[in-house]
Protein backbone atom coordinates (compact mmCIF):
# COMPACT_ATOMS: atom_id res chain seq x y z
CA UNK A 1 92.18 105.89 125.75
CA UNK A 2 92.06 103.29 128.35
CA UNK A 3 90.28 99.49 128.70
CA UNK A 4 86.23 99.81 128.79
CA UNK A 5 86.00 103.49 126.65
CA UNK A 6 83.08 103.41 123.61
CA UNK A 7 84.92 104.40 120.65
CA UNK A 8 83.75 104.48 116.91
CA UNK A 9 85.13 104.10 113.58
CA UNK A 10 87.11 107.17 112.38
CA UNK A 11 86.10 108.47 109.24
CA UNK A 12 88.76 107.76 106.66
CA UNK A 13 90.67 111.22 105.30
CA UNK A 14 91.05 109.89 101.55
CA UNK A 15 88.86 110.39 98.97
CA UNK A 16 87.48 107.73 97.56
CA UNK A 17 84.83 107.32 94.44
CA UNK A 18 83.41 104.54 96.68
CA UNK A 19 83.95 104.76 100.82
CA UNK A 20 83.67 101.35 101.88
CA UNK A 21 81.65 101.76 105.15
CA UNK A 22 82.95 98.98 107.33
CA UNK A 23 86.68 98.46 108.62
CA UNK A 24 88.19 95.17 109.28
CA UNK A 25 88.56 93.55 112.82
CA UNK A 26 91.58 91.39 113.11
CA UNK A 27 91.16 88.11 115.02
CA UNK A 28 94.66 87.07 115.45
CA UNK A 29 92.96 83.43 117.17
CA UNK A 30 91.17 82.51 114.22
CA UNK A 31 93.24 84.52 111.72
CA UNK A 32 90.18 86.02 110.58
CA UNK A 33 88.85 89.49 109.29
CA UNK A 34 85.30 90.84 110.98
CA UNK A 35 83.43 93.60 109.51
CA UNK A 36 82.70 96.66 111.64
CA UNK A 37 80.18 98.97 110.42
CA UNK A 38 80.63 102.34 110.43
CA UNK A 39 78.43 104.46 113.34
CA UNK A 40 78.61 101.33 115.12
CA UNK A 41 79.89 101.49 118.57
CA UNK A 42 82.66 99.32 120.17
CA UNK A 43 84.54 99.09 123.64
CA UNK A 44 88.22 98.68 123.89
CA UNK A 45 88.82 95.29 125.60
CA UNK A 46 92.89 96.33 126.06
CA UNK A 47 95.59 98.64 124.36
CA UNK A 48 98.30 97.33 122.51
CA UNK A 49 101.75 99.99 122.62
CA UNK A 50 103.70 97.77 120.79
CA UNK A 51 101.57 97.61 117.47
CA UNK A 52 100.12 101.05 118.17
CA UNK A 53 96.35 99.56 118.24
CA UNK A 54 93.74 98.20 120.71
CA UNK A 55 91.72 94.92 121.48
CA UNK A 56 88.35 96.11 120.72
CA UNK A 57 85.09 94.00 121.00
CA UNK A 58 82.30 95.00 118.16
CA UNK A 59 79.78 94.04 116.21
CA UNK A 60 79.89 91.09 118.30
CA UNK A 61 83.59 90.48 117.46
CA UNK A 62 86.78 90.68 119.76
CA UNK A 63 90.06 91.87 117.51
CA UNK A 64 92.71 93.85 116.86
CA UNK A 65 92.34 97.66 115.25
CA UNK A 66 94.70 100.38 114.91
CA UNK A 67 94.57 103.39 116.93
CA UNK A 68 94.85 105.74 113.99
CA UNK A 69 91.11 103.70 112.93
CA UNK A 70 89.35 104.50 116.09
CA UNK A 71 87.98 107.69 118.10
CA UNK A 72 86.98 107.63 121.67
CA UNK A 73 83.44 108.28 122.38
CA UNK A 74 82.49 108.03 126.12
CA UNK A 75 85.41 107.46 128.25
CA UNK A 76 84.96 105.67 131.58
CA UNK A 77 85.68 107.65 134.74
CA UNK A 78 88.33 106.18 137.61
């Protein structure tokens, strides 16, 4: 996983009677949640070791998600 990759929601592991379809963006500017639909596709804006999650902009959002949330689609060649 680098800067620029598409990635996409991973699809929880639980079982639940309801699956929620969207996962939470974190804006730590605004202190805000953003939905992000599943299927949707985002990029990763920058990779975060420290917290274990990325910078990703999606669904026209820019926050924080953590790696264990997220699978790499396309990755960028370099």
């Amino acid at each position: 996983m680098k800067p620029g990759d598409l990635i996409r929601c991973r699809t929880p592991k639980v079982k639940r009677r309801r699956p929620t379809g969207i996962l939470m963006i974190y804006d730590c500017n605004t202190r805000e949640f953003h939905p992000w639909k599943h299927g949707n596709l985002g990029m990763i804006i920058d990779i975060d070791p420290k917290t274990e999650g990325v910078i990703v902009m999606a669904d026209g959002n820019v926050g924080w998600v953590s790696l264990s949330a997220v699978e790499v689609i396309n990755e960028v060649g370099g």
